[in-house]
Protein backbone atom coordinates (compact mmCIF):
# COMPACT_ATOMS: atom_id res chain seq x y z
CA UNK A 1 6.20 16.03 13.58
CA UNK A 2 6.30 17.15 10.11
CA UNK A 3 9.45 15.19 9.33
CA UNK A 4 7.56 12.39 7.52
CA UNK A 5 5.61 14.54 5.30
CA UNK A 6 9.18 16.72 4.19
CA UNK A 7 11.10 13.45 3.73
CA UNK A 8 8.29 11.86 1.28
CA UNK A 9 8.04 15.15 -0.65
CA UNK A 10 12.42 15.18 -0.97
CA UNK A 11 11.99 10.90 -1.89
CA UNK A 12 9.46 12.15 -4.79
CA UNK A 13 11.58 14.63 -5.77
CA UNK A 14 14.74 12.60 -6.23
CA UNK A 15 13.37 9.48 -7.37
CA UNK A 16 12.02 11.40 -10.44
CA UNK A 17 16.09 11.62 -11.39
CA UNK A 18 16.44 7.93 -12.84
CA UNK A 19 13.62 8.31 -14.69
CA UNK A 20 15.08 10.98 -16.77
CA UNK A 21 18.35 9.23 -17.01
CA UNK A 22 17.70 5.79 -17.60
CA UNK A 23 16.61 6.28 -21.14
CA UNK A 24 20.11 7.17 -22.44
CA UNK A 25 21.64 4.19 -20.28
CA UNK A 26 19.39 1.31 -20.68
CA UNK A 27 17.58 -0.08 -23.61
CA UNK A 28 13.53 -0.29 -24.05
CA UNK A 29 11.87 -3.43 -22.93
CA UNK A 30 8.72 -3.54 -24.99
CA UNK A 31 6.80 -5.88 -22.89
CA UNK A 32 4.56 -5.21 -19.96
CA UNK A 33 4.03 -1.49 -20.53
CA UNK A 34 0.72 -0.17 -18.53
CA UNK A 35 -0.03 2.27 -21.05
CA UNK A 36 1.52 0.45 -24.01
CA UNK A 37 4.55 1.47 -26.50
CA UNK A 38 3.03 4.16 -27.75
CA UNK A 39 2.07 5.77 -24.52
CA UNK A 40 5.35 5.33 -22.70
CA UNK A 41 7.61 6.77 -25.94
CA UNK A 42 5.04 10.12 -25.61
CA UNK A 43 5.61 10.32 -21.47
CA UNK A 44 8.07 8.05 -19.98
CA UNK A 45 8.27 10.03 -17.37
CA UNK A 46 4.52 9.49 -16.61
CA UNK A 47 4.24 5.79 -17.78
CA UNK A 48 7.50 4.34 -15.85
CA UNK A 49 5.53 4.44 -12.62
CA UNK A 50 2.57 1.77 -13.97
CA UNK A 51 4.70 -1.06 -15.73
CA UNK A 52 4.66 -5.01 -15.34
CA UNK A 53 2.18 -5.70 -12.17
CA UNK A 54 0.77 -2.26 -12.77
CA UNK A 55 -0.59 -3.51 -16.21
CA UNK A 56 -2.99 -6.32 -14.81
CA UNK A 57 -4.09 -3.92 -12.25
CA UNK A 58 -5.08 -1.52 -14.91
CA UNK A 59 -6.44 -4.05 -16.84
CA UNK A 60 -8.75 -5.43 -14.08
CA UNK A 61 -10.35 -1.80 -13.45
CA UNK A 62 -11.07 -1.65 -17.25
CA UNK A 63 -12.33 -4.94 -18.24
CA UNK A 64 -12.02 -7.16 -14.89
CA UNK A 65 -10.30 -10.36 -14.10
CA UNK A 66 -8.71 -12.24 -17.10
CA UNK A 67 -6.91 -16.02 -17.11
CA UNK A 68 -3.96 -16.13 -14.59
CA UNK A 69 -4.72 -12.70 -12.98
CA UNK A 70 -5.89 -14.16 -9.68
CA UNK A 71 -2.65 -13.42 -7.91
CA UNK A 72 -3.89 -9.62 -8.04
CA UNK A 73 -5.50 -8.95 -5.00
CA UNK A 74 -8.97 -7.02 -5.66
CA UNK A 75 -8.76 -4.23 -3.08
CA UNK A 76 -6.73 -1.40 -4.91
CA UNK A 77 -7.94 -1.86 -8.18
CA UNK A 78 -11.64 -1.56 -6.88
CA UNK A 79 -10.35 1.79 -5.71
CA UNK A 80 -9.14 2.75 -8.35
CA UNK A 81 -12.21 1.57 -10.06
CA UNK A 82 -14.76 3.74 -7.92
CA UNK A 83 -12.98 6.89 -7.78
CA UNK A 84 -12.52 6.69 -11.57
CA UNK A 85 -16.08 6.47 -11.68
CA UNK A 86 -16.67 9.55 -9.29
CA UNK A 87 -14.41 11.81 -11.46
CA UNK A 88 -16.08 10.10 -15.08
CA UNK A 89 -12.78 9.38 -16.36
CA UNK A 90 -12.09 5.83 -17.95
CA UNK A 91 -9.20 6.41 -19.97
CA UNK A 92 -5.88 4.53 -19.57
CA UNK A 93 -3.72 7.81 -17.94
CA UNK A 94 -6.91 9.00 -15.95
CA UNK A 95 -6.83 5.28 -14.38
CA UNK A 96 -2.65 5.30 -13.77
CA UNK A 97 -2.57 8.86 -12.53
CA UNK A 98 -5.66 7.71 -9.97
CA UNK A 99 -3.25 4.57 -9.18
CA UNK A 100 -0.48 7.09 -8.52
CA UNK A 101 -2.35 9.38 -6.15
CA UNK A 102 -3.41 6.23 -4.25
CA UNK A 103 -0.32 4.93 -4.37
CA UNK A 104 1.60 8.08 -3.07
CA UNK A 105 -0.99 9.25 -0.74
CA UNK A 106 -0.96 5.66 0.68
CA UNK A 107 2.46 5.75 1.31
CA UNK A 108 2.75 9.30 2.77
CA UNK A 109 -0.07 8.32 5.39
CA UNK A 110 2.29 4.74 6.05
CA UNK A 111 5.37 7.05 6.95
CA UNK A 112 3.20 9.53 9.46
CA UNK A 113 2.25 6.06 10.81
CA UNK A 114 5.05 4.47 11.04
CA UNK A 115 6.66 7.65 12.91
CA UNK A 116 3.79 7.34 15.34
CA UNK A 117 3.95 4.04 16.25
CA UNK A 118 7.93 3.86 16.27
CA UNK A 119 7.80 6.95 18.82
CA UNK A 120 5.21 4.83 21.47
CA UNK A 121 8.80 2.63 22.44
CA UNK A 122 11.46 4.59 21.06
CA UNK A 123 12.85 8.00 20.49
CA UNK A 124 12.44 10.57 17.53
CA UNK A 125 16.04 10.07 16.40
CA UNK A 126 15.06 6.22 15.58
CA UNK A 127 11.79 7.33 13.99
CA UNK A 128 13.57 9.46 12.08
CA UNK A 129 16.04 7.14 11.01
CA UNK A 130 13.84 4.32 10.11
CA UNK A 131 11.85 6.33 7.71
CA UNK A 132 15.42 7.29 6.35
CA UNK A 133 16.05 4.22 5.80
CA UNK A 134 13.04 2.93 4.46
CA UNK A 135 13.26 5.80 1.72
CA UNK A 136 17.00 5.02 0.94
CA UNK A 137 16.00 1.09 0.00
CA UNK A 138 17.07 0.42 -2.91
CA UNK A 139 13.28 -0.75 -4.45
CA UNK A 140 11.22 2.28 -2.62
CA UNK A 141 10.49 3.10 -5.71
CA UNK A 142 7.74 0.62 -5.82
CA UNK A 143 5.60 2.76 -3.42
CA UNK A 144 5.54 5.30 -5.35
CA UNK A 145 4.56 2.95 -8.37
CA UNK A 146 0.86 1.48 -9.24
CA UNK A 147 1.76 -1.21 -7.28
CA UNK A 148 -0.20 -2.17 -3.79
CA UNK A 149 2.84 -1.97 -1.80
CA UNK A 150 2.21 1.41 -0.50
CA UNK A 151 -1.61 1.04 0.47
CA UNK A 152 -1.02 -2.49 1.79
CA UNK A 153 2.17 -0.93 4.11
CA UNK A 154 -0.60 1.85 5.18
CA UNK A 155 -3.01 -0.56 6.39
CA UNK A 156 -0.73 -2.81 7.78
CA UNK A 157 1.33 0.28 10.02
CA UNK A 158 -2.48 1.57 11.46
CA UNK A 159 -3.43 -1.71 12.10
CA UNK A 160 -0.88 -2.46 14.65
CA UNK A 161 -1.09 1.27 16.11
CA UNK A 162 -4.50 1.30 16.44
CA UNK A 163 -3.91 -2.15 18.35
CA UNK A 164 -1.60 0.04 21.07
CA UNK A 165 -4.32 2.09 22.25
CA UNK A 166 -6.67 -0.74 22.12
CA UNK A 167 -8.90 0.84 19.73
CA UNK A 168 -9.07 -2.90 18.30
CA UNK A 169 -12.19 -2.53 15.85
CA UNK A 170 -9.95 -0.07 13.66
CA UNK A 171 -7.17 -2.49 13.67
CA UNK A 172 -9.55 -5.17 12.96
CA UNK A 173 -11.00 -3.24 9.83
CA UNK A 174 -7.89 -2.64 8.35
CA UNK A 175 -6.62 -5.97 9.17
CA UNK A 176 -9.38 -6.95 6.58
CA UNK A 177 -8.54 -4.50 3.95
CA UNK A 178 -5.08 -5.37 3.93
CA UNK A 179 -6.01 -8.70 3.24
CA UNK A 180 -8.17 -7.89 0.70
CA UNK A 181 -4.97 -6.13 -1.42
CA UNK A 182 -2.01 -8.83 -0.70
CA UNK A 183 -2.49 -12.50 0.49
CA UNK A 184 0.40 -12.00 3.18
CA UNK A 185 -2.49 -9.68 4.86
CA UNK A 186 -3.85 -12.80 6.44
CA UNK A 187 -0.72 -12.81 8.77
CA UNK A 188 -2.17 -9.93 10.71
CA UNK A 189 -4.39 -11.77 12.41
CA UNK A 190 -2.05 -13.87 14.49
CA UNK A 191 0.90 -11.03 14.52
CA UNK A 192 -1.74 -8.57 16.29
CA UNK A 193 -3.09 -11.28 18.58
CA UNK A 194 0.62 -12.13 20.10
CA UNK A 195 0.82 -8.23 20.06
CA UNK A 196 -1.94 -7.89 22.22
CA UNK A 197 -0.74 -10.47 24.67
CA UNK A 198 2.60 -8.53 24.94
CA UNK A 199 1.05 -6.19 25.31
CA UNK A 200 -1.30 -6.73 27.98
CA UNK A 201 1.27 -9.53 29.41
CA UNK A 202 -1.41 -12.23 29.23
CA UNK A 203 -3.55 -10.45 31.95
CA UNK A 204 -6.83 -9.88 29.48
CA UNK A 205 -10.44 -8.90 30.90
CA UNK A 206 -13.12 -10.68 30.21
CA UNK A 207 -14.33 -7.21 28.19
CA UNK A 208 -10.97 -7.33 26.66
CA UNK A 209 -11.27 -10.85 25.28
CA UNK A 210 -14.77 -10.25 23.99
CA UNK A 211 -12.99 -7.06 22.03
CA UNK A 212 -10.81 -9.34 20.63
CA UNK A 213 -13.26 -10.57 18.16
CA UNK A 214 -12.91 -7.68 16.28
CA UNK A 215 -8.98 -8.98 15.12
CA UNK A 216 -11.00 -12.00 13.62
CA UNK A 217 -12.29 -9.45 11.02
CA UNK A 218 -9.23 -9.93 9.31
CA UNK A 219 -9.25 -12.72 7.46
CA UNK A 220 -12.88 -12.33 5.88
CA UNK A 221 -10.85 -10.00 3.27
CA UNK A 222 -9.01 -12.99 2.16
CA UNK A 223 -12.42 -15.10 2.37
CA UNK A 224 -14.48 -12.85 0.60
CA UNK A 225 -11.83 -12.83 -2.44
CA UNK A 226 -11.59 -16.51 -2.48
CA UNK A 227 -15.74 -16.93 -2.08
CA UNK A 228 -15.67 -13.92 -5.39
């Protein structure tokens, strides 16, 4: 279905609206500005998307971890990082536009995901609806901000799909990754092993079980971060 990709380009469209507006309603807050005061005044438009958290992440791809940053999980600012360093731009807006297209393209492949696993139990009307839903939240907006909400909600939505078909070494690599970019990743772990007793109604095969030690991948994202 191409209803997730058609509903993510009409969210983009209208959540550009506010941005526009909100000058002429609310007053400028000076502080945590990802590209600084003199950046936003130039392109609000542009700089709205990478304020408060979106500074420290920005900050760690430029000069890496500073004092009370730790709470900034490492995973989407390394992206942001290396494909910076493919394309040889370093500046401040080449870094937020990379967050944005990570960012956005994160959250476009969370919504085809999220349609597909929805539609394994339920109909197309509830998939449908859901993702409706989910775009008409009042803070959606953060997705489509340089924030890490939209790559960790990608990682998290393949994870347990990729657990349905038992294709468990997928689910058990993104598992890690998504703890690697928020600390609430960790929770994977035992959510897709009580999903894979549901699912399999405690009736496991010894080849099965022996599979299962690919969901213990998970955690090492939030290991390796703590080790670093």
């Amino acid at each position: 279905s191409k209803f997730p990709v058609y509903a993510f380009l009409a969210w983009r469209i209208l959540i550009f609206i506010p941005i526009f507006i909100a000058p002429f309603i609310f007053p400028l807050q000076k502080n945590f500005l990802g590209g600084g005061l003199e950046n936003y005044l130039k392109a609000p438009w542009f700089w709205a998307w990478a304020n408060f958290d979106a500074e420290h992440y920005l900050s760690i791809v430029r000069i890496g971890y500073s004092n009370f940053e730790q709470a900034f999980f490492p995973l989407y600012p390394l992206i942001i990082g290396i494909l910076s360093d493919i394309g040889g731009f370093k500046r401040p807006d080449f870094l937020a536009l990379t967050g944005l297209l990570i960012s956005n393209t994160s959250f476009l492949v969370s919504l085809i995901g999220l349609y597909k696993l929805i539609t394994l139990d339920f109909s197309k009307k509830i998939a449908k609806l859901s993702i409706v839903l989910l775009l008409l939240f009042p803070t959606s907006f953060y997705f489509g901000s340089v924030y890490t909400e939209s790559l960790f909600l990608a990682l998290v939505v393949w994870s347990f799909y990729f657990v349905r078909p038992e294709k468990w070494l997928w689910a058990g690599i993104l598992g890690m990754f998504a703890s690697a970019t928020r600390f609430i990743g960790v929770f994977l772990f035992p959510a897709l092993l009580i999903e894979i007793f549901i699912q399999r109604k405690n009736n496991i095969t010894m080849k099965q079980f022996n599979n299962l030690i690919y969901i213990a991948f998970i955690p090492f994202g939030l290991v390796v971060y703590m080790l670093y």
